[in-house]
N, C-alpha and C. Protein backbone atom coordinates (compact mmCIF):
# COMPACT_ATOMS: atom_id res chain seq x y z
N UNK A 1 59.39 10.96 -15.67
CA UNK A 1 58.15 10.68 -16.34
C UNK A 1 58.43 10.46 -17.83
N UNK A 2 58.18 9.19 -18.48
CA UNK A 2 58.22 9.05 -19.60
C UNK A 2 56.77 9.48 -20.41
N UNK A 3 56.80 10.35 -21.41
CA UNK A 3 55.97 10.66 -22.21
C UNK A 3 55.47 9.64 -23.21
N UNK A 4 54.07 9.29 -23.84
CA UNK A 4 53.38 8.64 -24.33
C UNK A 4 53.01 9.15 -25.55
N UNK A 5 53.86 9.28 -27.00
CA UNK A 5 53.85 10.36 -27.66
C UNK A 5 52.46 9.69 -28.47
N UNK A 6 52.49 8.48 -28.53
CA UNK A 6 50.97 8.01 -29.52
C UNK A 6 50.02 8.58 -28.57
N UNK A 7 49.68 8.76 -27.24
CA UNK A 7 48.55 9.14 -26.66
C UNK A 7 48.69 10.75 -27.46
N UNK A 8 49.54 11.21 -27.02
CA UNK A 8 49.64 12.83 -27.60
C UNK A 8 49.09 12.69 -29.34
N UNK A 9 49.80 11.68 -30.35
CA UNK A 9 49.19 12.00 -31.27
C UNK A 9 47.57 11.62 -31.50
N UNK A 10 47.21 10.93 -30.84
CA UNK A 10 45.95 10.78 -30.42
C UNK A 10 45.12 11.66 -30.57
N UNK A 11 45.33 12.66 -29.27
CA UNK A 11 44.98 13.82 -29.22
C UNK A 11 44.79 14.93 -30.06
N UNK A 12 46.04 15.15 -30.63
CA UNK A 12 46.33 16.20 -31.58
C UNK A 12 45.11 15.72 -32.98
N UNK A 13 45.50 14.10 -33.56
CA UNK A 13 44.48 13.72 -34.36
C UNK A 13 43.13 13.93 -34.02
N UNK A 14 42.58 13.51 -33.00
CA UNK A 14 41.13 14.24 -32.56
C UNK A 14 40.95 15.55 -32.49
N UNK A 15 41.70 16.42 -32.41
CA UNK A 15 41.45 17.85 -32.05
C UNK A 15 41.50 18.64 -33.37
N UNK A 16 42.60 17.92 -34.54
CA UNK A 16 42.20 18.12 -36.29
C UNK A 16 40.97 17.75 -36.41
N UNK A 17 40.07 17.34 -36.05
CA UNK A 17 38.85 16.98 -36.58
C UNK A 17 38.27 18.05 -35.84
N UNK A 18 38.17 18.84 -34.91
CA UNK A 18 37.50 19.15 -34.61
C UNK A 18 37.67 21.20 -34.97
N UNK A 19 38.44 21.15 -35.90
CA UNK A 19 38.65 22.41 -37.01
C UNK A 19 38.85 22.32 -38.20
N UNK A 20 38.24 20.92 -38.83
CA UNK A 20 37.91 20.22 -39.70
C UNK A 20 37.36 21.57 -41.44
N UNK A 21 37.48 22.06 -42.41
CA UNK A 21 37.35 22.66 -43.09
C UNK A 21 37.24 22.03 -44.25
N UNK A 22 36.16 22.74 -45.06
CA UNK A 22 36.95 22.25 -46.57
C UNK A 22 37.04 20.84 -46.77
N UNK A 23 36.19 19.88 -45.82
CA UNK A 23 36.10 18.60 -46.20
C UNK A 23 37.48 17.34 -45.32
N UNK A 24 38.86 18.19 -45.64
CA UNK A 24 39.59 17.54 -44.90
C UNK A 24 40.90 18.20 -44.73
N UNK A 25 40.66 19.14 -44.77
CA UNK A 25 41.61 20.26 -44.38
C UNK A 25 41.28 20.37 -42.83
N UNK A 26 42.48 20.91 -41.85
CA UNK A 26 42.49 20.90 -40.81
C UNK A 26 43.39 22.64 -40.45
N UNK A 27 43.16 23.19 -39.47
CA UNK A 27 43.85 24.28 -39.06
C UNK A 27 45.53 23.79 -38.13
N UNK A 28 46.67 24.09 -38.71
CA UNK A 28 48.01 23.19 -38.19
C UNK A 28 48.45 24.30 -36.67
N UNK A 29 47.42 24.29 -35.96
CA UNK A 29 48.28 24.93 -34.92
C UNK A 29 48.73 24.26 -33.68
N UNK A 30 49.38 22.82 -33.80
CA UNK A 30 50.02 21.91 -33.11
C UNK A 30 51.08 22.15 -33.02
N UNK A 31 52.16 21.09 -32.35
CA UNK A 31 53.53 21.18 -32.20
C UNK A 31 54.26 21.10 -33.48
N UNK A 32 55.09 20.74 -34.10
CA UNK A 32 55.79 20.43 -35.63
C UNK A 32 55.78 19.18 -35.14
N UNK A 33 56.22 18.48 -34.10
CA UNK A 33 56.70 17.46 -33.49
C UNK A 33 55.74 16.33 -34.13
N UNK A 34 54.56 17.02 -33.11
CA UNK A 34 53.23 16.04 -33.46
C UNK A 34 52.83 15.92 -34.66
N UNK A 35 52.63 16.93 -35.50
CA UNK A 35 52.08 16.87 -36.81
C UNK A 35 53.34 16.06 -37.91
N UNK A 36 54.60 16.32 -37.33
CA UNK A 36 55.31 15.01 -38.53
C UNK A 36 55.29 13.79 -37.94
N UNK A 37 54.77 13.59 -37.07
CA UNK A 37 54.59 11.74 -36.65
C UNK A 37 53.38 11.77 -37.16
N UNK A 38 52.38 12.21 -36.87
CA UNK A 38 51.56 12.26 -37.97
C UNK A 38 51.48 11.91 -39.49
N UNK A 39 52.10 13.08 -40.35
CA UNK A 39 52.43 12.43 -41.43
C UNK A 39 53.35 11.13 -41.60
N UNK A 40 53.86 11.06 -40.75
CA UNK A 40 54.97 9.79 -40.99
C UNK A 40 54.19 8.68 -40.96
N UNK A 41 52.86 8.53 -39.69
CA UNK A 41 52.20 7.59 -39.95
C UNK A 41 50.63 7.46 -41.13
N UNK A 42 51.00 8.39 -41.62
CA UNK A 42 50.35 8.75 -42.90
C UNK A 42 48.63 8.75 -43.20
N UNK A 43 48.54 9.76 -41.55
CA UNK A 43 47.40 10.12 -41.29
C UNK A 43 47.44 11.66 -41.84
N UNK A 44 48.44 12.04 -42.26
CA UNK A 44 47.92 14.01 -43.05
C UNK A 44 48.93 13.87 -43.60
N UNK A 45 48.86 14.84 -44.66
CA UNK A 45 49.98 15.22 -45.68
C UNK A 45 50.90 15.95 -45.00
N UNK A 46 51.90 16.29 -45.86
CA UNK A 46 53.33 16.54 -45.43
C UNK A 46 52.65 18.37 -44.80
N UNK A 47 53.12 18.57 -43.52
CA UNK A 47 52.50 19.80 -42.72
C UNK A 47 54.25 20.60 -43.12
N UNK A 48 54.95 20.33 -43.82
CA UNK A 48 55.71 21.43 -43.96
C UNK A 48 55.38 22.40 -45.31
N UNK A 49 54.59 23.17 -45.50
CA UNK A 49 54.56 23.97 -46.70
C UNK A 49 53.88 25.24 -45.66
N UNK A 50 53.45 26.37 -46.67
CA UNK A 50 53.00 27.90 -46.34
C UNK A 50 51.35 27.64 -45.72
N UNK A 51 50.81 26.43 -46.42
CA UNK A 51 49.52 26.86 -46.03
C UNK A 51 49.43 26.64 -44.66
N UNK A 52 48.44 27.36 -43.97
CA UNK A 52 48.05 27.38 -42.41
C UNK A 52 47.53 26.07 -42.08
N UNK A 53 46.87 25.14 -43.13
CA UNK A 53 46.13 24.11 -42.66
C UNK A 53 47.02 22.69 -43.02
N UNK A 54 46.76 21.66 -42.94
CA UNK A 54 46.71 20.23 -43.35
C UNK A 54 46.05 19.50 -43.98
N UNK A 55 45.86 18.40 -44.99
CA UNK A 55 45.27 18.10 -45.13
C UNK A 55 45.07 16.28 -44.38
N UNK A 56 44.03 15.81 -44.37
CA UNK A 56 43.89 14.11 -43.51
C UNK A 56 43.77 13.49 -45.05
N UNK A 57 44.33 12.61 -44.64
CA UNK A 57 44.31 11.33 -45.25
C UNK A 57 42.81 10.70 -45.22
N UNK A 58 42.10 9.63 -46.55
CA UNK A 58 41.23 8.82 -46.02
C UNK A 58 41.03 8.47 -44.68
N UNK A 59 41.78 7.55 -44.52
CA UNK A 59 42.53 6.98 -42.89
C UNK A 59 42.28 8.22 -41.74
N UNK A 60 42.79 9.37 -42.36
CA UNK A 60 43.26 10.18 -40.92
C UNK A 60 41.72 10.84 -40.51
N UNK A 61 41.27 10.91 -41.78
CA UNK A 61 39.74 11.58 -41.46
C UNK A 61 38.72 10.05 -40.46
N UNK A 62 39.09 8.98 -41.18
CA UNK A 62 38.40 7.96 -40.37
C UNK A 62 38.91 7.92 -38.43
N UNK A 63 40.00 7.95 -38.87
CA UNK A 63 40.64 7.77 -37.19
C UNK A 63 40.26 8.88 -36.49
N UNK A 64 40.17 10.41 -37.26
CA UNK A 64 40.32 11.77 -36.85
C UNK A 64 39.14 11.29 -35.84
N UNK A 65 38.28 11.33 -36.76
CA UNK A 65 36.43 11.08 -36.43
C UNK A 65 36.81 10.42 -35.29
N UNK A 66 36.82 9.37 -35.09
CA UNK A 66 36.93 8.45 -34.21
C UNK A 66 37.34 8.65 -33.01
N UNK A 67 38.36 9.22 -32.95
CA UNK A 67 39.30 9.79 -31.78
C UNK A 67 38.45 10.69 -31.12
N UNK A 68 37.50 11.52 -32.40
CA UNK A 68 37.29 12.66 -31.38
C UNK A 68 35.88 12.26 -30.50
N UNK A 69 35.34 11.31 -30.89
CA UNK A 69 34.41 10.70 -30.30
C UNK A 69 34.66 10.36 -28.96
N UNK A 70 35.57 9.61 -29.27
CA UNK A 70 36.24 8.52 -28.04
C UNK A 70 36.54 9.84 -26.33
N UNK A 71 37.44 10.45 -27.30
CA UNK A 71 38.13 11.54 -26.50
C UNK A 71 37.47 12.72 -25.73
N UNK A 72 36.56 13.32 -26.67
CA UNK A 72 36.01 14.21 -26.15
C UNK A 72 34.18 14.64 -26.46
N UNK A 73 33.75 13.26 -26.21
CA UNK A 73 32.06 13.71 -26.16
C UNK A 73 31.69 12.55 -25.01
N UNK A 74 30.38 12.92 -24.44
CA UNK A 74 30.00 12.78 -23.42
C UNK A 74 29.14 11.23 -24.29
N UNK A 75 28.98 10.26 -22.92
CA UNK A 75 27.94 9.17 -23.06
C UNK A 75 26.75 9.86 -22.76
N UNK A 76 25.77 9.52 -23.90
CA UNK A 76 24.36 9.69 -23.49
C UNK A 76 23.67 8.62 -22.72
């Protein structure tokens, strides 16, 4: 089984939005994996420092949003 790591960051990006703080701070309790493809594609700041959270990018807060729509809310 080959893994689909953009679907995974997908995910992970929708699920930052949805512990969203502080405007655009996020809680980092993902893989390391996921959260530096993340920054690499320069949807959150660099997730290696002390603080517990992340912060999103313009971009990452737009996509964040987005994703989590897509992903996890129901059609009315």
């Amino acid at each position: 089984m080959e893994i689909d790591t953009d679907k995974i960051d997908d995910a992970v990006l929708g699920l930052l939005w949805l512990t969203l703080h502080d405007e655009r701070r996020a809680w980092k309790g993902f893989s390391w994996s996921a959260l530096d493809r993340l920054h690499e594609k320069g949807l959150i700041a660099d997730p290696a420092n002390k603080a517990k959270s992340v912060v999103l990018t313009d971009e990452g807060l737009k996509r964040a949003e987005a994703l989590f729509q897509a992903l996890f809310t129901r059609a009315r």
